[in-house]
N, C-alpha and C. Protein backbone atom coordinates (compact mmCIF):
# COMPACT_ATOMS: atom_id res chain seq x y z
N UNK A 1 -0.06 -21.96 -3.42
CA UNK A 1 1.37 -21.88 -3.62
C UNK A 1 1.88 -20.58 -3.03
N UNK A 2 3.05 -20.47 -2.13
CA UNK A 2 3.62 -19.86 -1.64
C UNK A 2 4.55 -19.54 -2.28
N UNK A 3 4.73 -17.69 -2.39
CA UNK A 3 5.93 -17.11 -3.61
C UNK A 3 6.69 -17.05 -2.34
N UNK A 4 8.30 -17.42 -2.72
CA UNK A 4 9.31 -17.19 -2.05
C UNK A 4 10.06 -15.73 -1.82
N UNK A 5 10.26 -14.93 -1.04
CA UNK A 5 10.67 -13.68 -0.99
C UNK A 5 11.68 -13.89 -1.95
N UNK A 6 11.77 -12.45 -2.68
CA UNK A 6 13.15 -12.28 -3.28
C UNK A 6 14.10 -11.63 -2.26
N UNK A 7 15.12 -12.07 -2.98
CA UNK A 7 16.13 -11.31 -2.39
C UNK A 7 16.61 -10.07 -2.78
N UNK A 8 16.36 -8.97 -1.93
CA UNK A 8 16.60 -7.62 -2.89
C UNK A 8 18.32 -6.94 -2.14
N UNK A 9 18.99 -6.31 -2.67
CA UNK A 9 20.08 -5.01 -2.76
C UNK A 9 19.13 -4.08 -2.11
N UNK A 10 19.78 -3.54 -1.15
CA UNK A 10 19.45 -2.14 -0.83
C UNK A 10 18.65 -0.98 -2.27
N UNK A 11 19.09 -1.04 -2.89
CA UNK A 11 18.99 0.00 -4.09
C UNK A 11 17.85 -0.69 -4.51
N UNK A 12 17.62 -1.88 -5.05
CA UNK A 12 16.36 -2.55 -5.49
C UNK A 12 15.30 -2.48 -4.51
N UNK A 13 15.13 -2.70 -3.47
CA UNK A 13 14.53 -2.08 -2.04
C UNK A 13 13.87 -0.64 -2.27
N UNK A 14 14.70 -0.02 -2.39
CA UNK A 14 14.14 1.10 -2.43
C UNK A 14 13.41 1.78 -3.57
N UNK A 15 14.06 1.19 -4.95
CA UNK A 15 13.43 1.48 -6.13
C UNK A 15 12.15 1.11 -6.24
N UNK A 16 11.99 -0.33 -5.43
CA UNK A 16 10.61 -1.00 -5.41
C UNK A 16 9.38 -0.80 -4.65
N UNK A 17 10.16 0.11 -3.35
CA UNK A 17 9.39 0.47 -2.54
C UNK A 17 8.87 2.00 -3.19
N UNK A 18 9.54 2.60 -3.58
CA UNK A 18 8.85 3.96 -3.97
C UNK A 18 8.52 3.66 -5.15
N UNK A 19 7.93 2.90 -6.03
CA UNK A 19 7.67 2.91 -7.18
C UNK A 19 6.00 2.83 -6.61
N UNK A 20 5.88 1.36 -5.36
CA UNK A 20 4.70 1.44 -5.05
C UNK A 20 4.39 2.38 -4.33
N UNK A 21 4.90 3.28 -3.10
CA UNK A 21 4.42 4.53 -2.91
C UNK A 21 3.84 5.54 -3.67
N UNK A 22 4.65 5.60 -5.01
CA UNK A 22 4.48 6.24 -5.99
C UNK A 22 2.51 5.88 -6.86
N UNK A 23 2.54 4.60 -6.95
CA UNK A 23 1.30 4.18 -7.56
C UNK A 23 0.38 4.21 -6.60
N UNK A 24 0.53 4.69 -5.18
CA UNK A 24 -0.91 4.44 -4.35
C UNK A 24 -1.04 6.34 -4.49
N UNK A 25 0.02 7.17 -4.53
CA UNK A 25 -0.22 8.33 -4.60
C UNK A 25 -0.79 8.94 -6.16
N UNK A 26 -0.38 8.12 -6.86
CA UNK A 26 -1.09 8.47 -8.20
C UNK A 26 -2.32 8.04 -8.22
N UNK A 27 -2.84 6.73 -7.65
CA UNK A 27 -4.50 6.23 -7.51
C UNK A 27 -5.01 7.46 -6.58
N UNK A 28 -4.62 7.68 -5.97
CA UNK A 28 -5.36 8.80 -4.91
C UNK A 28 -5.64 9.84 -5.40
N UNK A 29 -4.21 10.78 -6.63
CA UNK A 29 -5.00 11.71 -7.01
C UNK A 29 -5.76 11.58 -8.41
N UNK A 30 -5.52 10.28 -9.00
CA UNK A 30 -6.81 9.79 -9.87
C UNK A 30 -8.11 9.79 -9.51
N UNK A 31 -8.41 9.55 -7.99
CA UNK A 31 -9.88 9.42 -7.59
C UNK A 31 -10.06 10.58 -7.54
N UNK A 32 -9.01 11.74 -6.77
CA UNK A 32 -9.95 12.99 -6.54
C UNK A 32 -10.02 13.76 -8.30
N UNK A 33 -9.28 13.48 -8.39
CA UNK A 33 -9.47 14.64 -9.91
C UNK A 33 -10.64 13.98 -11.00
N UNK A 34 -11.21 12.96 -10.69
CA UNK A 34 -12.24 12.28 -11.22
C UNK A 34 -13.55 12.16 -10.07
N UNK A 35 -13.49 12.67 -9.14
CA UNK A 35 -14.45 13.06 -8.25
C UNK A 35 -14.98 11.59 -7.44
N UNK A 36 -14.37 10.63 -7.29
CA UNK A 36 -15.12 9.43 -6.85
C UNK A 36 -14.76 9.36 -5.70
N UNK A 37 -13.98 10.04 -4.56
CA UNK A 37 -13.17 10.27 -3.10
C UNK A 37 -12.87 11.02 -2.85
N UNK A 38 -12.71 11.96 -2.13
CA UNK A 38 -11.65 12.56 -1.40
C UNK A 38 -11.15 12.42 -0.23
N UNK A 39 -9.51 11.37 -1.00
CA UNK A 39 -9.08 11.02 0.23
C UNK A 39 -7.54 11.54 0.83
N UNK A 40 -7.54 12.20 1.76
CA UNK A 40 -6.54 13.07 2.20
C UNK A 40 -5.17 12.87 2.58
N UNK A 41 -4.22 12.33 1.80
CA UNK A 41 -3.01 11.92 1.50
C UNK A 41 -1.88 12.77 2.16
N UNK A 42 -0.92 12.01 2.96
CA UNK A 42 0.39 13.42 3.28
C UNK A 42 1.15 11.97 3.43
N UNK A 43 2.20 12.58 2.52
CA UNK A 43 3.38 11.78 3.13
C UNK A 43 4.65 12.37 3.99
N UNK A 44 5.39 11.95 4.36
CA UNK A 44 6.44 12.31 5.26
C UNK A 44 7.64 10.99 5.05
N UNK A 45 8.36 11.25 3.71
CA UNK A 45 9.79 10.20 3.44
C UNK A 45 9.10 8.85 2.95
N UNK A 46 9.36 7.86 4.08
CA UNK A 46 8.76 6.70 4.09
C UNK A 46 7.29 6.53 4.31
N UNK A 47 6.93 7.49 4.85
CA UNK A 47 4.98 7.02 5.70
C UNK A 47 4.22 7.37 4.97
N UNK A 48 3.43 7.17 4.31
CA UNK A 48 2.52 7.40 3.85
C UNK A 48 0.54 7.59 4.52
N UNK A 49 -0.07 8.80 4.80
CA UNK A 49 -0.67 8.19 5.48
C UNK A 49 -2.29 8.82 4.59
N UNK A 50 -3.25 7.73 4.34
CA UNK A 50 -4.53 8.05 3.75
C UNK A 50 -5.56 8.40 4.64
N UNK A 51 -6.03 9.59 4.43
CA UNK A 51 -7.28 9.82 5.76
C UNK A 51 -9.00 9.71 5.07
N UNK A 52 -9.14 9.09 5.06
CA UNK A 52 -10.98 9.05 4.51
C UNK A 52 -12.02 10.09 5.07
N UNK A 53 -12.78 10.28 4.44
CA UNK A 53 -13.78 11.42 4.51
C UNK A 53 -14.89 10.75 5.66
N UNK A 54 -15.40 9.88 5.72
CA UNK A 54 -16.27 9.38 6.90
C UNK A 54 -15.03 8.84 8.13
N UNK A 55 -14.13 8.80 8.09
CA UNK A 55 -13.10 9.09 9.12
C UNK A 55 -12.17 7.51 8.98
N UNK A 56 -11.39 7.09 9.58
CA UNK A 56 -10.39 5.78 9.40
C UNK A 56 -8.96 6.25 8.77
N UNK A 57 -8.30 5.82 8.86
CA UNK A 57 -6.88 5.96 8.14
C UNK A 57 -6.12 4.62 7.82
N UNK A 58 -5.84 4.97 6.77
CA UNK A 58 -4.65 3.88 6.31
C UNK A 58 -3.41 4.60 6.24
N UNK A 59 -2.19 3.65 7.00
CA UNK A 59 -0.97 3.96 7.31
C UNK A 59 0.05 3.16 6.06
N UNK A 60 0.75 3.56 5.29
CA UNK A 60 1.28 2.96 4.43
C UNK A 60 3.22 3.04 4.75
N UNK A 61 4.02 2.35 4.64
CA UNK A 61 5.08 2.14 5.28
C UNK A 61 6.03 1.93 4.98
N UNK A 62 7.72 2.05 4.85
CA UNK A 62 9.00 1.36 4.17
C UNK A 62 9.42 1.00 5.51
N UNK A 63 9.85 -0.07 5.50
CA UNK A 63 10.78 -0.59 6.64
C UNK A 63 12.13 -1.20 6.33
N UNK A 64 13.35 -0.09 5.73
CA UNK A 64 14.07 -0.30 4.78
C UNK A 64 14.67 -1.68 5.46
N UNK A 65 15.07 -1.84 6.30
CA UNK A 65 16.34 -2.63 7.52
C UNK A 65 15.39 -4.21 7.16
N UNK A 66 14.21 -4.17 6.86
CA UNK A 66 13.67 -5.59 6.56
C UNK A 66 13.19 -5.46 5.49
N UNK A 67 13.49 -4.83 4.31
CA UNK A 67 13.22 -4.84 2.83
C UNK A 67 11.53 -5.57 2.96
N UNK A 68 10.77 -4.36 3.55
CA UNK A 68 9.32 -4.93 3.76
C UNK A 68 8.44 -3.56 3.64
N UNK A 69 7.55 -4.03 2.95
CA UNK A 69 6.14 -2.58 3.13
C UNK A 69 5.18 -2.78 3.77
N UNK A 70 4.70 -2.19 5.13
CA UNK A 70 3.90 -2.17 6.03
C UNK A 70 2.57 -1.31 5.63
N UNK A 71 1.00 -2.38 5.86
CA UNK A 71 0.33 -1.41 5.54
C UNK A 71 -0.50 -1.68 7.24
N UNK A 72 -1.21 -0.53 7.80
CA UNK A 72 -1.74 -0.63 8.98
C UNK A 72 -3.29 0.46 8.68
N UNK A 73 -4.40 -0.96 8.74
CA UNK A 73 -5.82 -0.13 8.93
C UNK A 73 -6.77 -0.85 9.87
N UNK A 74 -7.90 -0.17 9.82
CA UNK A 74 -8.83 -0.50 11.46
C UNK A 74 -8.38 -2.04 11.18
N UNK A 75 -8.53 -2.42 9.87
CA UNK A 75 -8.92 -4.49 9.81
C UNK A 75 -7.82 -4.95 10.31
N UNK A 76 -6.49 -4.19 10.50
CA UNK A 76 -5.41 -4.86 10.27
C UNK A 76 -4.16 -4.65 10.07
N UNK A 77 -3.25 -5.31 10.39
CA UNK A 77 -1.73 -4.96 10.04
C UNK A 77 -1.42 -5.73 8.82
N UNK A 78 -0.49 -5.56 8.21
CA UNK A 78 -0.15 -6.26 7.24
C UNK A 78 1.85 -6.33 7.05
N UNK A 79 2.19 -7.00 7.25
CA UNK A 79 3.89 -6.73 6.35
C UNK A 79 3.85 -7.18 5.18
N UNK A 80 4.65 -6.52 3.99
CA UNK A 80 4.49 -7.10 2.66
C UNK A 80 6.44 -7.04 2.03
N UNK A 81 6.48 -8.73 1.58
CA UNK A 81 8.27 -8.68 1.20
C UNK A 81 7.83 -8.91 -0.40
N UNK A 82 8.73 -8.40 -0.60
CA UNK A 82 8.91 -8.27 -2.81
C UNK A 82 9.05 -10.31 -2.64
N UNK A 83 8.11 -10.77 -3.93
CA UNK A 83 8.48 -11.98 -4.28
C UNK A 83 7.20 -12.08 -5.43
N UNK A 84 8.41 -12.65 -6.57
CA UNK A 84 7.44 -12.84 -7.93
C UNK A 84 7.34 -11.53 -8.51
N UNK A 85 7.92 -10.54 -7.83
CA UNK A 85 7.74 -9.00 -8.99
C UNK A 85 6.56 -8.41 -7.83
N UNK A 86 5.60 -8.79 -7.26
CA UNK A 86 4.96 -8.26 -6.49
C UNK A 86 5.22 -7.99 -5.05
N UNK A 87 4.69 -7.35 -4.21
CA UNK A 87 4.86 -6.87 -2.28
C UNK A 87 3.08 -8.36 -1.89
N UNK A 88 3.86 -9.16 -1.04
CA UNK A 88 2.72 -10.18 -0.67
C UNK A 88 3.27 -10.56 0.65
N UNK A 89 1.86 -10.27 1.62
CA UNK A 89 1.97 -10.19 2.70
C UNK A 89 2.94 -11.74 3.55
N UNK A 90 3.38 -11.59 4.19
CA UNK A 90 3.96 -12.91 4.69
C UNK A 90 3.24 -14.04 5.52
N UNK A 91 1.74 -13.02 6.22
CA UNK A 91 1.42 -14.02 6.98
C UNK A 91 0.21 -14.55 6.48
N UNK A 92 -0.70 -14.34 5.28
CA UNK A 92 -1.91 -15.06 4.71
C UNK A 92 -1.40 -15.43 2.89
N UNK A 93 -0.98 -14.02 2.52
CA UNK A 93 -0.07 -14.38 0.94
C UNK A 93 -0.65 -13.43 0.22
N UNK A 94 -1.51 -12.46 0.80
CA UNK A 94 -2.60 -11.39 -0.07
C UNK A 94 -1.15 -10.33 -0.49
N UNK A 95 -1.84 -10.02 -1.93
CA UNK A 95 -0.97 -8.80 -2.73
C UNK A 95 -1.17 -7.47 -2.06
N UNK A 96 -0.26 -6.57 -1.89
CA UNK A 96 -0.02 -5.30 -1.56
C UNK A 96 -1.35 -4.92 -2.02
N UNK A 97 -1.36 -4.40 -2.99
CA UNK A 97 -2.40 -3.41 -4.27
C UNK A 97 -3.77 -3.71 -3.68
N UNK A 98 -3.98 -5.54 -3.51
CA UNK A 98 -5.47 -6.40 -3.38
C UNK A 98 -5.69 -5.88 -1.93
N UNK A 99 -5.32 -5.88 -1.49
CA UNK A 99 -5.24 -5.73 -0.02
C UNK A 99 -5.78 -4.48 0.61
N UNK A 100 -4.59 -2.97 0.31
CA UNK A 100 -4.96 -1.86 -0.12
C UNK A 100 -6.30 -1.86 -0.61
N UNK A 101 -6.63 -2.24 -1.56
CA UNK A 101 -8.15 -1.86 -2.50
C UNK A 101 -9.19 -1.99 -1.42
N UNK A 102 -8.57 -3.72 -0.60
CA UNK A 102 -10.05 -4.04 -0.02
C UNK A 102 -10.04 -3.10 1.18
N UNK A 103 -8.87 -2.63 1.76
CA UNK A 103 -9.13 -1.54 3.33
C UNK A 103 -9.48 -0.48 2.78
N UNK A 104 -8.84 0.25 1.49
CA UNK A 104 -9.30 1.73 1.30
C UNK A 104 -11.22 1.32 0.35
N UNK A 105 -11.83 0.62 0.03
CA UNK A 105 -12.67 0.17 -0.41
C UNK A 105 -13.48 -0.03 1.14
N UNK A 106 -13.30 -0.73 1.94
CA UNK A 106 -14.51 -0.97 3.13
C UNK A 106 -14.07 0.84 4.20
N UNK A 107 -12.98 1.38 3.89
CA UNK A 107 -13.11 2.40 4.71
C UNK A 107 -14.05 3.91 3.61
N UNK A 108 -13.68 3.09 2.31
CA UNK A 108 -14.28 4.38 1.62
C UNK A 108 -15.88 4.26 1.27
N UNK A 109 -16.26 2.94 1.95
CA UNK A 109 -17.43 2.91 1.80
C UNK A 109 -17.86 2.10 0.24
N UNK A 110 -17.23 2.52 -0.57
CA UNK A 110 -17.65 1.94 -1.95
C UNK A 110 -16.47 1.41 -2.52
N UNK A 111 -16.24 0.63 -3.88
CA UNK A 111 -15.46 -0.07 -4.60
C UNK A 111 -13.95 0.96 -4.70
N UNK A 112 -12.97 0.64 -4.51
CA UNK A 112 -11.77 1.27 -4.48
C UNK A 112 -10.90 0.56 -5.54
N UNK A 113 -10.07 0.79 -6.12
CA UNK A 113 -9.14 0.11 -6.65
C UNK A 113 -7.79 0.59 -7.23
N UNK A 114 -6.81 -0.23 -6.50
CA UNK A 114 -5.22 0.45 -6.56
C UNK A 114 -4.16 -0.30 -7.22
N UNK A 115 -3.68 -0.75 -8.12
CA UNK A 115 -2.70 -0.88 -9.24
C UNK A 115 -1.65 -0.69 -8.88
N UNK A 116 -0.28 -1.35 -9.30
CA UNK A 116 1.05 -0.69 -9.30
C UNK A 116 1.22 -0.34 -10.68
């Protein structure tokens, strides 16, 4: 079953988008302050970008003008539109968070896991 995009307001857009920016930057400094990664985080506004210790990056993204969150790693591009309360990619149906886990998980070498 295919979730239908919602339709978001500018303002809902953005609340939704930094809430999940917000939860991949709090998983990140959950891993380091619990010692299981260190993975090297900078954001700049919208970009978010994760750098791994054996090397790879994950690019994390707002693309306000298409109410969409872009994630970009070695496996892959991804676009993700709000539908059902969650960010799910448009072109297979994988969740933001699931998705995330599995690139920062095969780039970190071991089990990763990211929550909103």
């Amino acid at each position: 079953m295919t979730l239908a995009p919602e339709r978001l307001s500018d303002v809902d857009y953005d609340s939704r988008a930094r809430a999940a920016m917000a939860a991949v930057e709090a998983t990140v400094d959950r891993l380091l302050e619990e010692d299981v990664i260190d993975i090297d985080a900078s954001r700049t506004g919208g970009l978010l970008e994760l750098r791994f210790p054996a090397g790879g990056t994950i690019v994390i993204n707002t693309q306000p003008p298409l109410h969409e969150l872009w994630l970009a790693a070695p496996s892959g591009g991804f676009h993700f539109k709000a539908a059902g309360g969650r960010w799910i990619d448009g072109r297979d149906g994988g969740e933001f968070f699931a998705v995330l886990s599995a690139c920062a998980s095969e780039l970190g070498g071991k089990p990763l896991r990211f929550e909103p």
